[in-house]
C-alpha atoms as a PDB file:
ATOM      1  CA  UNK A   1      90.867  51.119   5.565  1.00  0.00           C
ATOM      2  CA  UNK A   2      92.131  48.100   3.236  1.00  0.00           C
ATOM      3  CA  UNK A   3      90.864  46.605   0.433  1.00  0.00           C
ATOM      4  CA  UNK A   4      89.675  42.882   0.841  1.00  0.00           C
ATOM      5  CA  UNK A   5      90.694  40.492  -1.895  1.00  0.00           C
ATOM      6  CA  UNK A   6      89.110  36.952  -2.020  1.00  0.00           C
ATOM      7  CA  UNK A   7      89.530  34.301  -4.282  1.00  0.00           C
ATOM      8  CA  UNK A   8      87.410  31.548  -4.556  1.00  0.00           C
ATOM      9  CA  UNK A   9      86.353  28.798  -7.065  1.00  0.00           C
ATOM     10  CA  UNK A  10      82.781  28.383  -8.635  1.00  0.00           C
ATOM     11  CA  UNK A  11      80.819  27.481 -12.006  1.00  0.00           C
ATOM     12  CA  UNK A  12      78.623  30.260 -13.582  1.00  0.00           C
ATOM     13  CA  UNK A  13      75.320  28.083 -12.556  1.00  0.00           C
ATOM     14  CA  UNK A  14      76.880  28.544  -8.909  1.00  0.00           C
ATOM     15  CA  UNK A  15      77.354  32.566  -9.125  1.00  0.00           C
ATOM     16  CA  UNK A  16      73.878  32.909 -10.607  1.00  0.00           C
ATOM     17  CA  UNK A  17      72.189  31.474  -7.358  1.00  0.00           C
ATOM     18  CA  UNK A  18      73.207  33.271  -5.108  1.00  0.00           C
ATOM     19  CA  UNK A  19      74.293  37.237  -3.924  1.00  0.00           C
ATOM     20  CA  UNK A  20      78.049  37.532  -3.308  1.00  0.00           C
ATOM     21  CA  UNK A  21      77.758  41.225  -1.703  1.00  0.00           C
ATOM     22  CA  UNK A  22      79.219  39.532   1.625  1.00  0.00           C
ATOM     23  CA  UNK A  23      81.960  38.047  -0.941  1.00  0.00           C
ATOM     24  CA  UNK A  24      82.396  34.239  -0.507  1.00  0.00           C
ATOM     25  CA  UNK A  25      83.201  34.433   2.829  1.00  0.00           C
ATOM     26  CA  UNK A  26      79.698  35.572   3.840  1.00  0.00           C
ATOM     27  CA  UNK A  27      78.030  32.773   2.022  1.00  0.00           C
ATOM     28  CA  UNK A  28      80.439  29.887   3.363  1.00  0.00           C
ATOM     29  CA  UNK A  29      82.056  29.173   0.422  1.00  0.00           C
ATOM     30  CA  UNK A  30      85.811  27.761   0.809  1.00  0.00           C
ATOM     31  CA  UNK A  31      88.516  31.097  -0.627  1.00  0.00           C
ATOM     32  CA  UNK A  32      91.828  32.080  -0.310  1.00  0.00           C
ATOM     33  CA  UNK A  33      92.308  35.417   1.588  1.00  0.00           C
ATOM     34  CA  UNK A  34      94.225  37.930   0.395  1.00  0.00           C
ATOM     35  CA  UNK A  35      94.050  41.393   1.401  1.00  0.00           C
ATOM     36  CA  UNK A  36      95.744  43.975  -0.128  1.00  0.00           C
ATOM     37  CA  UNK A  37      96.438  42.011  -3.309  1.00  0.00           C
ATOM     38  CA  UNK A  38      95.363  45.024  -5.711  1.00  0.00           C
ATOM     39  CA  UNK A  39      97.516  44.100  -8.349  1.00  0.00           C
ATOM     40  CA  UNK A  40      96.016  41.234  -9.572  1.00  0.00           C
ATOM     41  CA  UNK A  41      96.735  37.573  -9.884  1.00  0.00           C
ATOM     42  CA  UNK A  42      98.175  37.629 -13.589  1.00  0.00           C
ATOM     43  CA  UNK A  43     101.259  39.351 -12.487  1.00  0.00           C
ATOM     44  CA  UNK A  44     102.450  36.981  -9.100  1.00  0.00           C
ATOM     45  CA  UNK A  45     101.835  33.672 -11.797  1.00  0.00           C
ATOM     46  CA  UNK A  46     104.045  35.085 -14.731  1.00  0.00           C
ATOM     47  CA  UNK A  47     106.487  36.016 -11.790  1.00  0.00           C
ATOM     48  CA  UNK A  48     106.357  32.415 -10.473  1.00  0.00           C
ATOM     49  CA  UNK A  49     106.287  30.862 -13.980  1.00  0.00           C
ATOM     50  CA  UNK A  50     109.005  32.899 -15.534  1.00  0.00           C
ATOM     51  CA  UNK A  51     106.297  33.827 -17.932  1.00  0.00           C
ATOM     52  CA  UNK A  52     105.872  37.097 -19.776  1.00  0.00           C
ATOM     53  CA  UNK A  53     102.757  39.145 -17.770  1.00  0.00           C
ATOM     54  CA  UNK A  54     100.989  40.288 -21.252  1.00  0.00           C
ATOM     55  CA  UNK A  55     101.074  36.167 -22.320  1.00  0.00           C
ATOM     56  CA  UNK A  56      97.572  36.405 -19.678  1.00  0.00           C
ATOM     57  CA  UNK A  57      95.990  39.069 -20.535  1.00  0.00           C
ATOM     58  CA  UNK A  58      93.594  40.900 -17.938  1.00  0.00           C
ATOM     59  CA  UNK A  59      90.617  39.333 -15.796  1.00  0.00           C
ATOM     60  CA  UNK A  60      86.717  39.146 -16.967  1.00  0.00           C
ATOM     61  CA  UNK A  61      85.244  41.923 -14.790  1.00  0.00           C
ATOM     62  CA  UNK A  62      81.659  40.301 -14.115  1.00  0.00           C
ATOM     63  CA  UNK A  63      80.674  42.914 -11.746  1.00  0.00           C
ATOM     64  CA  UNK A  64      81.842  46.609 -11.126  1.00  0.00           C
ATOM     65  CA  UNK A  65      79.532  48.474  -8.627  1.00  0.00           C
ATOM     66  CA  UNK A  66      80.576  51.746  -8.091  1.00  0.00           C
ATOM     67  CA  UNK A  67      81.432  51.659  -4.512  1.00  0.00           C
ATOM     68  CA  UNK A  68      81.873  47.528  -4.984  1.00  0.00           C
ATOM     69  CA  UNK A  69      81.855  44.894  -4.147  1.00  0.00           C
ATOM     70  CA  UNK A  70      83.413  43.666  -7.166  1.00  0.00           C
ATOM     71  CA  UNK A  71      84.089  40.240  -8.935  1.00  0.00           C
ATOM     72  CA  UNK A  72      86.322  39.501 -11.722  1.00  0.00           C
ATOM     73  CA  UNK A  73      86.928  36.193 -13.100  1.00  0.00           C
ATOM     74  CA  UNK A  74      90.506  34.870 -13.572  1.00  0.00           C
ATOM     75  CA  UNK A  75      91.550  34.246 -16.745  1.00  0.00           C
ATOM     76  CA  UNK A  76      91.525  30.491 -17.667  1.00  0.00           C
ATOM     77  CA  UNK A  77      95.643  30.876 -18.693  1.00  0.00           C
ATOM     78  CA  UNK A  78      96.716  31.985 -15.300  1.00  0.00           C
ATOM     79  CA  UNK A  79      94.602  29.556 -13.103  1.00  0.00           C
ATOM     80  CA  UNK A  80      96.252  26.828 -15.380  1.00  0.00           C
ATOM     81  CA  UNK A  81      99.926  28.295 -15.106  1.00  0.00           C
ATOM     82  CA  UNK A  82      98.960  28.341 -11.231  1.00  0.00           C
ATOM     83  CA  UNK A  83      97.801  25.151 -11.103  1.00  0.00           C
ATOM     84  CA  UNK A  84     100.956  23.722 -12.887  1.00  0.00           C
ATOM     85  CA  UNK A  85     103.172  25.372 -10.028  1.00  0.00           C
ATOM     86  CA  UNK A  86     105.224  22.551  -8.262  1.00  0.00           C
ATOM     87  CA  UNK A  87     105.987  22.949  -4.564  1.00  0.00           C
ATOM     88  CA  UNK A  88     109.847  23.144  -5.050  1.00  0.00           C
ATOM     89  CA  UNK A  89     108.946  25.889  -7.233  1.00  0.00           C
ATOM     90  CA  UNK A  90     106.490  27.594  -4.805  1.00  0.00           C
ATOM     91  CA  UNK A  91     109.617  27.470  -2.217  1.00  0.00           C
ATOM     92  CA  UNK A  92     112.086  28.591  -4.571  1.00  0.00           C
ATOM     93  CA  UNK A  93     109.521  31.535  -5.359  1.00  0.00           C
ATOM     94  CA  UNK A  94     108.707  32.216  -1.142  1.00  0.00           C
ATOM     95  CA  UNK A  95     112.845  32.284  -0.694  1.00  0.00           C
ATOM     96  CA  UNK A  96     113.670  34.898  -3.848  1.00  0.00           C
ATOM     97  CA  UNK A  97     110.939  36.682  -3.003  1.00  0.00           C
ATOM     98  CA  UNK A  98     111.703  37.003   1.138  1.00  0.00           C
ATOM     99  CA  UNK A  99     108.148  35.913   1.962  1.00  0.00           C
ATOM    100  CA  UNK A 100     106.640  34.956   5.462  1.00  0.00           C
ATOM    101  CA  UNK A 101     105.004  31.845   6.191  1.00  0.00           C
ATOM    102  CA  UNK A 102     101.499  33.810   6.136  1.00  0.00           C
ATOM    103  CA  UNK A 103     102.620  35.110   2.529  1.00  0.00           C
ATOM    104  CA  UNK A 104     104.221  31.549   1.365  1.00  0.00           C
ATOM    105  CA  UNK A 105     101.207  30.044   2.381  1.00  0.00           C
ATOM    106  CA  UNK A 106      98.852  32.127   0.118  1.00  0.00           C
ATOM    107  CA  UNK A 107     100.850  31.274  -2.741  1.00  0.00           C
ATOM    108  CA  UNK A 108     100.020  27.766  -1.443  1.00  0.00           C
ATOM    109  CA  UNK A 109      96.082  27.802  -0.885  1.00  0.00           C
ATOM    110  CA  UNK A 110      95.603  29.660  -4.334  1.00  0.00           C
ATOM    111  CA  UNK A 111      97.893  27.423  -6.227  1.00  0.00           C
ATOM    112  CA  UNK A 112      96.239  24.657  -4.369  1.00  0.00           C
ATOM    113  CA  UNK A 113      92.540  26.475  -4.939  1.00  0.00           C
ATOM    114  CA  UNK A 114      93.321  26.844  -8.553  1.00  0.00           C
ATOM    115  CA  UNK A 115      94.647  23.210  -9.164  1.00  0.00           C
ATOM    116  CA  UNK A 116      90.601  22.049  -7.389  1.00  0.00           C
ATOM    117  CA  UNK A 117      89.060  24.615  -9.556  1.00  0.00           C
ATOM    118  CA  UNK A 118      90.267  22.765 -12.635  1.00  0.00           C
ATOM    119  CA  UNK A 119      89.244  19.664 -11.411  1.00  0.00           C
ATOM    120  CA  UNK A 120      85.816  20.312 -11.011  1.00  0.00           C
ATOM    121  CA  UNK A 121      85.216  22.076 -13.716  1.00  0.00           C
ATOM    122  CA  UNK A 122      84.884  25.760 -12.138  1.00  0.00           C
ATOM    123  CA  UNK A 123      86.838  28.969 -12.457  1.00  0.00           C
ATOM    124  CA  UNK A 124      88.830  30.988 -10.223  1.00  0.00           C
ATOM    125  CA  UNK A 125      87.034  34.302  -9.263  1.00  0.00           C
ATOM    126  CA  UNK A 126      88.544  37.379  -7.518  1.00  0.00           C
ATOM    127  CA  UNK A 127      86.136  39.034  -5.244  1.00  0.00           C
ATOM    128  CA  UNK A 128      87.246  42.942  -3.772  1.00  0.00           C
ATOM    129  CA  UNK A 129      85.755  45.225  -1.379  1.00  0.00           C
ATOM    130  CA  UNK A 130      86.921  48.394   0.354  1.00  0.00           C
END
């Protein structure tokens, strides 16, 4: 058994309409799998950023069921550091770090994810399940 990790982009008005106990996936909503990821997003973005991990602080639990699912929302800081990645950096980062395509392309989709969550005026939200 492995723990699923989503992340996915929405506005408050957006989580309060609708039941995300199928996680985004279940309700169509565009995210950026990655399972596994139990660490957190805070620590991979002060890795990539050469930025100190305590600078972000921890995520905005929103909802912590017992036995989950559970949602967190990013912390504003580290969707903007993400956001601010550059591609040479992200291939630096995927070559240091010996990633696979699969993994190199995460880094992608949630830098990516994060950069069209600031645009639109939404946050980045970290949904888990076992």
């Amino acid at each position: 058994m492995g723990v699923l990790v989503d992340y996915f982009a929405a506005s408050s008005v957006e989580l309060d309409r609708v039941g995300l106990s199928a996680g985004p996936a279940g309700i169509g909503w565009p995210y950026v799998d990655c399972k596994g990821w139990i660490d957190g997003l805070a620590g991979r973005v002060a890795e990539l950023t050469g930025r100190d991990p305590s600078e972000f602080g921890d995520d905005v639990v929103i909802s912590a069921e017992a036995d989950g699912p559970w949602l967190t929302r990013v912390r504003p800081e580290v969707a903007l550091a993400l956001a601010g990645v550059s591609d040479e950096r992200l291939a630096e980062y995927a070559e240091e770090e010996l990633l696979d395509e699969h993994e190199a392309d995460q880094y992608a989709q949630l830098r990516n994810l994060a950069r069209s969550a600031g645009a639109n005026h939404r946050d980045l939200y970290c949904w888990s399940s076992l």
